[in-house]
C-alpha atoms as a PDB file:
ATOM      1  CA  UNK A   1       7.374  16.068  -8.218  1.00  0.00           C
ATOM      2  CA  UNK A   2       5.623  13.419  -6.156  1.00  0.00           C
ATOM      3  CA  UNK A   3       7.785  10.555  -6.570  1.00  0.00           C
ATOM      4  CA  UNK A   4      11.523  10.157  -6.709  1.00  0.00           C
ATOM      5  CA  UNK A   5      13.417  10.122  -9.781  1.00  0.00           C
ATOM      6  CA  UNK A   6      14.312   6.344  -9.186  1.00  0.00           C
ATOM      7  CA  UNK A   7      10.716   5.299  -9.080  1.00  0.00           C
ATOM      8  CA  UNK A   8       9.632   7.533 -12.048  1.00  0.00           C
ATOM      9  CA  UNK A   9      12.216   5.174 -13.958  1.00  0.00           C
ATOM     10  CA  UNK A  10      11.173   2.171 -12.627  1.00  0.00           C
ATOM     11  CA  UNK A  11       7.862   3.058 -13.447  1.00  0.00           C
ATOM     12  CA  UNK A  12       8.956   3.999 -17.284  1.00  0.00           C
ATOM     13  CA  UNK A  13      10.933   0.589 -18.091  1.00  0.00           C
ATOM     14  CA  UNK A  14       7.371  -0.800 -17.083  1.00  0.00           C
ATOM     15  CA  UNK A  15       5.484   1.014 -19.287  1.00  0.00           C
ATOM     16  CA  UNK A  16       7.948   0.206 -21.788  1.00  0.00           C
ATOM     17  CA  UNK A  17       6.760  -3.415 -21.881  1.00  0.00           C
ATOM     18  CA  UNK A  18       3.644  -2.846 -23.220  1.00  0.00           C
ATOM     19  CA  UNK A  19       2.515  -1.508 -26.983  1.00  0.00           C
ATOM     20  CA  UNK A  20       2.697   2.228 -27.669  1.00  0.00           C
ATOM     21  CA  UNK A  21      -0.794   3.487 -26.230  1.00  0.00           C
ATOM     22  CA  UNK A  22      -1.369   0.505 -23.534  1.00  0.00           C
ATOM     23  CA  UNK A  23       0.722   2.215 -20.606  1.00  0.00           C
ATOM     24  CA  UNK A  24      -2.535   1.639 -18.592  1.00  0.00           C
ATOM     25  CA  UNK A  25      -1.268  -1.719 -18.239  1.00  0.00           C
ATOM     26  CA  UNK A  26       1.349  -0.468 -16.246  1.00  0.00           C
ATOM     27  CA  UNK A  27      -0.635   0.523 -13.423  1.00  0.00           C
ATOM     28  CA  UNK A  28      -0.125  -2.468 -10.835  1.00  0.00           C
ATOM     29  CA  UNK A  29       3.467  -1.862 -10.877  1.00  0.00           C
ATOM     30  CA  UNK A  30       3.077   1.661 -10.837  1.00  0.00           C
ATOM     31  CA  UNK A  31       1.061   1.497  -7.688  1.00  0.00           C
ATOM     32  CA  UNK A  32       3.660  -0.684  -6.007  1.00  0.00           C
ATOM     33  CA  UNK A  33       6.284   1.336  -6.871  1.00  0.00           C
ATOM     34  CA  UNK A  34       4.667   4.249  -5.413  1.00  0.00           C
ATOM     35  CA  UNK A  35       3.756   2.389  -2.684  1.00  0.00           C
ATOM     36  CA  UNK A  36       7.268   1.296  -1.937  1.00  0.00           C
ATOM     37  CA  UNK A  37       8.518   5.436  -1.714  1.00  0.00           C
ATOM     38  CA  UNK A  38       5.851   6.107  -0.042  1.00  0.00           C
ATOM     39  CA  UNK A  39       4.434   3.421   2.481  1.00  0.00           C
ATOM     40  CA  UNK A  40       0.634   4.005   1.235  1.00  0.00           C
ATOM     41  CA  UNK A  41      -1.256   5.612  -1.757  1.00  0.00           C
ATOM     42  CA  UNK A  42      -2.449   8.983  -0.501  1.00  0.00           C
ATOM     43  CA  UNK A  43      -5.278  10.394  -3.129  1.00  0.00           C
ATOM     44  CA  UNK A  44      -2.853  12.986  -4.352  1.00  0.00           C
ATOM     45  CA  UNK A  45      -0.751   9.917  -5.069  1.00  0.00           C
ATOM     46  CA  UNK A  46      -3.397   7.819  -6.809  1.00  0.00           C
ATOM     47  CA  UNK A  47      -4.596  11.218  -9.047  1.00  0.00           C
ATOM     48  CA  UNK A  48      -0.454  11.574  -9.810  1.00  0.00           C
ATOM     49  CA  UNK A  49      -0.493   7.844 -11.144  1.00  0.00           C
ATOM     50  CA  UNK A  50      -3.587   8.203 -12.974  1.00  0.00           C
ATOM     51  CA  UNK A  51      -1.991  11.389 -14.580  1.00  0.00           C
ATOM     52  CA  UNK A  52       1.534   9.052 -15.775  1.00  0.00           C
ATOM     53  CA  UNK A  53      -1.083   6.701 -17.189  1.00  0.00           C
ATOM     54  CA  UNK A  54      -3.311   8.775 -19.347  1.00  0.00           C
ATOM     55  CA  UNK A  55      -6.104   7.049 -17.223  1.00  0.00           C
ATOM     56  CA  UNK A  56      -9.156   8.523 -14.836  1.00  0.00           C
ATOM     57  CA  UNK A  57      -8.333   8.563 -11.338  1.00  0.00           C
ATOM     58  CA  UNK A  58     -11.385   6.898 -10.741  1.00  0.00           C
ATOM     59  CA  UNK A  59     -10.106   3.564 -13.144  1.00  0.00           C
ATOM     60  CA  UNK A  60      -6.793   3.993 -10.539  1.00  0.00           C
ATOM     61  CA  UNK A  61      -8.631   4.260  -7.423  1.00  0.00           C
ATOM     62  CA  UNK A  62     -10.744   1.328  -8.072  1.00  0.00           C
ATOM     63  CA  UNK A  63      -7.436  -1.184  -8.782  1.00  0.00           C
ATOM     64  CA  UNK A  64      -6.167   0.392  -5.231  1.00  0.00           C
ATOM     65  CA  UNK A  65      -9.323  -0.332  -3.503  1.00  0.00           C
ATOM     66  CA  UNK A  66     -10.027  -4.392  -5.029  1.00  0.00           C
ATOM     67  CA  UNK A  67      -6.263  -5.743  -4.004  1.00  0.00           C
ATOM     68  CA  UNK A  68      -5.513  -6.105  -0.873  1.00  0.00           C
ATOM     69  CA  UNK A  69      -1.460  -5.478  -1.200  1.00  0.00           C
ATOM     70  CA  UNK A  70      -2.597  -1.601  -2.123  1.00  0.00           C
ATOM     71  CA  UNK A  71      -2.948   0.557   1.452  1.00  0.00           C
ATOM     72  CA  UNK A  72      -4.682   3.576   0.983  1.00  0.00           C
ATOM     73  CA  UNK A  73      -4.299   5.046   4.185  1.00  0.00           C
ATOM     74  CA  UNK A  74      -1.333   5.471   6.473  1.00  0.00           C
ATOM     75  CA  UNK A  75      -1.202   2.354   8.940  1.00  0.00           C
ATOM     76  CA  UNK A  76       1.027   1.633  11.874  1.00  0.00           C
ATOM     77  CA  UNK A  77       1.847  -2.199  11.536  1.00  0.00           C
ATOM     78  CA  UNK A  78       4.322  -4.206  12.931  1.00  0.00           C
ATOM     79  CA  UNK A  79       7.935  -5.221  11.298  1.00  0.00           C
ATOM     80  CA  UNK A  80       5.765  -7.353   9.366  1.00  0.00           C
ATOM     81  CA  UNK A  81       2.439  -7.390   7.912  1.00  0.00           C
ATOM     82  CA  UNK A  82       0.497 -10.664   7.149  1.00  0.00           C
ATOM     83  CA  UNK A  83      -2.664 -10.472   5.286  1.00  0.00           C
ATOM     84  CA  UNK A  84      -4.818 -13.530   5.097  1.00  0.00           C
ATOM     85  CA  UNK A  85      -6.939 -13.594   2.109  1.00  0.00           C
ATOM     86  CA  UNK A  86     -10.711 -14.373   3.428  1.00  0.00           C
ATOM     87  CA  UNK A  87     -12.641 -15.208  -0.006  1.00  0.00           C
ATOM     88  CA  UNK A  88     -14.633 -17.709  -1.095  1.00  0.00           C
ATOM     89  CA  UNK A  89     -12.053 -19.913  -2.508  1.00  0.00           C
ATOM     90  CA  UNK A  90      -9.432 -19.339   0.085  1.00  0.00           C
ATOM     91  CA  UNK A  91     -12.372 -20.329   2.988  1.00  0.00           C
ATOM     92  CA  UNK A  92     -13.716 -22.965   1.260  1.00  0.00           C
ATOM     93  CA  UNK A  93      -9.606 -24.542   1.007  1.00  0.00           C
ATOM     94  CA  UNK A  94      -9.066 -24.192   4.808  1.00  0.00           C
ATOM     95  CA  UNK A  95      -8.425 -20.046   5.558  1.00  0.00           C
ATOM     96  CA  UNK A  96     -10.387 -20.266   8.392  1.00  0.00           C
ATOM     97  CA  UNK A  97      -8.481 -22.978  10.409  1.00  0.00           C
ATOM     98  CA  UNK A  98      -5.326 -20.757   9.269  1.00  0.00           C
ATOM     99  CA  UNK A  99      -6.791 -17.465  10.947  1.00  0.00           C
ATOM    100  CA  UNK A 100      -7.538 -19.576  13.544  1.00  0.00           C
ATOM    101  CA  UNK A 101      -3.865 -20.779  14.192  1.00  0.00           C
ATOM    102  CA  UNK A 102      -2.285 -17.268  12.809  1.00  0.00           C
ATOM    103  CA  UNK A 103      -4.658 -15.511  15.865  1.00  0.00           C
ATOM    104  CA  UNK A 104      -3.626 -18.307  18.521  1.00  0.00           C
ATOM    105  CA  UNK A 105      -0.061 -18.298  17.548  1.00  0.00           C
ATOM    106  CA  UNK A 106       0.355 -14.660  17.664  1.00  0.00           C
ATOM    107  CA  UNK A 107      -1.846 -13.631  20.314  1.00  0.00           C
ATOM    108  CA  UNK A 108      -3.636 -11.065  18.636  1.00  0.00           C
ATOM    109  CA  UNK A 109      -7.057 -10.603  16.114  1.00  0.00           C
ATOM    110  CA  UNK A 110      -7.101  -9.254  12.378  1.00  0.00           C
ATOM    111  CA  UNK A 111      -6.420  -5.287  12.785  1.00  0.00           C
ATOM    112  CA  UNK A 112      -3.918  -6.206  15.686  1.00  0.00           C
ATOM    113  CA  UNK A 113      -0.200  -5.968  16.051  1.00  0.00           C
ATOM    114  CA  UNK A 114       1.450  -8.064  18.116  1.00  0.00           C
ATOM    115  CA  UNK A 115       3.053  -6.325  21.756  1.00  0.00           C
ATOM    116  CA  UNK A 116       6.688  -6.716  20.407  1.00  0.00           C
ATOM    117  CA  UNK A 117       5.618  -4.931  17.490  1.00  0.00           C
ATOM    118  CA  UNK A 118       7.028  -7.489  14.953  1.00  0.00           C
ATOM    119  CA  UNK A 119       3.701  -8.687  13.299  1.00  0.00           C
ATOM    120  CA  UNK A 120       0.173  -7.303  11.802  1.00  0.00           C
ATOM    121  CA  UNK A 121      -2.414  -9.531  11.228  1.00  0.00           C
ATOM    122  CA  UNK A 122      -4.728  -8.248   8.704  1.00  0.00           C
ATOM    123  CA  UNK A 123      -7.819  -9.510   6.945  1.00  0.00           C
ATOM    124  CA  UNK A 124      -7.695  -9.283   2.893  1.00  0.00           C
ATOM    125  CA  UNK A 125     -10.065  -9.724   0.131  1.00  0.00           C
ATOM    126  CA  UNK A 126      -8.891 -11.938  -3.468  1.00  0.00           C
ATOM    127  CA  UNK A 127      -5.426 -12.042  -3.995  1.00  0.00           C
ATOM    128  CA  UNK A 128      -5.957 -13.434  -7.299  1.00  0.00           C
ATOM    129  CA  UNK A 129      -4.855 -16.660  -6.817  1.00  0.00           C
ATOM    130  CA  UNK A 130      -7.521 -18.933  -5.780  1.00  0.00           C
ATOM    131  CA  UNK A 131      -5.745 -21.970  -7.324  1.00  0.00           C
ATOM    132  CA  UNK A 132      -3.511 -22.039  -4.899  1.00  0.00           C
ATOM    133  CA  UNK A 133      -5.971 -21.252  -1.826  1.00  0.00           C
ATOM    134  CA  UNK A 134      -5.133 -20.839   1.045  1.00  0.00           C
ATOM    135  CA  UNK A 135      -3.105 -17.791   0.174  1.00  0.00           C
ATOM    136  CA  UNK A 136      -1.538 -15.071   2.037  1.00  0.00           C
ATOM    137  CA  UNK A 137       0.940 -12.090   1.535  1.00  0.00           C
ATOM    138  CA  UNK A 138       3.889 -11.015   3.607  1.00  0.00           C
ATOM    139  CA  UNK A 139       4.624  -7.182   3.714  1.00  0.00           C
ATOM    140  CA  UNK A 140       2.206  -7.152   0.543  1.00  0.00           C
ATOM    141  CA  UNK A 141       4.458  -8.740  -1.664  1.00  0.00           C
ATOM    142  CA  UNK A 142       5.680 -12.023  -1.392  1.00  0.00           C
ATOM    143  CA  UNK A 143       2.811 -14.711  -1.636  1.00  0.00           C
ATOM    144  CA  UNK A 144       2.545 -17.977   0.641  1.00  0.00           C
ATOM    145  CA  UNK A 145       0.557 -20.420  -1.089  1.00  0.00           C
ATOM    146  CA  UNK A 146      -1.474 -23.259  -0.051  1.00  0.00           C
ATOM    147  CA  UNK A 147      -1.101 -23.190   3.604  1.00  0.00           C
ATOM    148  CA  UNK A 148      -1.521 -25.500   5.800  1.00  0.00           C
ATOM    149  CA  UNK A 149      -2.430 -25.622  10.014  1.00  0.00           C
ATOM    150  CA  UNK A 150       1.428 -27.409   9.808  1.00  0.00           C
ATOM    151  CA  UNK A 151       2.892 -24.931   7.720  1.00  0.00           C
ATOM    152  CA  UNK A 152       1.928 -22.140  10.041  1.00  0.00           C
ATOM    153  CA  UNK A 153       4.753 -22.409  12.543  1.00  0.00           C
ATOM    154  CA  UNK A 154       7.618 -22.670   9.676  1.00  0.00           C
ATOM    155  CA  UNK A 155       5.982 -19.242   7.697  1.00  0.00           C
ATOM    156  CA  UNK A 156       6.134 -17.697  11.415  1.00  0.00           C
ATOM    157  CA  UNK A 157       9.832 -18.758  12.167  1.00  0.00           C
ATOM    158  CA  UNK A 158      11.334 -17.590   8.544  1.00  0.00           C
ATOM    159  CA  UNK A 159       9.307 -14.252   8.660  1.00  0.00           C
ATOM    160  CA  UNK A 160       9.353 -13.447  12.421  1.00  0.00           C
END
């Protein structure tokens, strides 16, 4: 069995939202509940969900690979893990004056942790919500919206 028995629920009452046949749709919250056992989404682990899905690894492997909240590799990080989406959208609404202020503030690039170890800075790709560029995610799952230079000092005090 590659996942717990907990997270094999979990993963049921989700497919048990959607219409006999459609458990496909399940597969974001399958992936972050695998991801939560298991830190990261090894390929075994991305075949296994496929398998619970009915769907081609391939189809899996490609959801893992376009959001940025999916890790498919083992990564030491910090406490905390900040990923600054760096798309169009989220440029063009001020993300690069918030890397700027994220880098100066911490003291360290994208791919970095800082020398405490309490913070990663990493470098994402569309979040899927350019409406409310700038965006970021915290430990890949809670979303800061529509940051500001300002802002950056009160998201580093509540998360540090």
């Amino acid at each position: 069995m590659m996942l717990a028995r907990e997270s094999l629920e979990k993963i049921d009452r989700e497919i048990a939202k959607y219409p006999e046949g459609r458990k496909q749709s399940a597969v974001m919250e399958a992936l972050a509940v695998a991801q939560d056992e298991k830190g990261f989404l090894s390929d075994e682990m991305i075949e296994f969900v496929a398998g619970l899905l009915g769907m081609a690894p391939i189809s899996v492997r490609e959801v893992v690979s376009f959001y940025a909240m999916y890790k498919h590799e083992a990564a030491s990080s910090g406490k905390t893990r900040l990923t600054l989406c760096r798309s169009l959208p989220c440029r063009l609404s001020g993300a690069d004056e918030i890397a700027e202020t994220l880098k100066e503030k911490l003291g360290i690039d994208f791919g970095e942790t800082t020398p405490d170890g309490r913070m990663t800075l990493v470098e994402g790709e569309c979040m899927g919500a350019c409406g409310d560029a700038p965006v970021a995610l915290i430990d890949d799952k809670r979303m800061c919206c529509r940051l500001t230079r300002e802002g950056v000092d009160a998201l580093l005090r509540e998360i540090g």
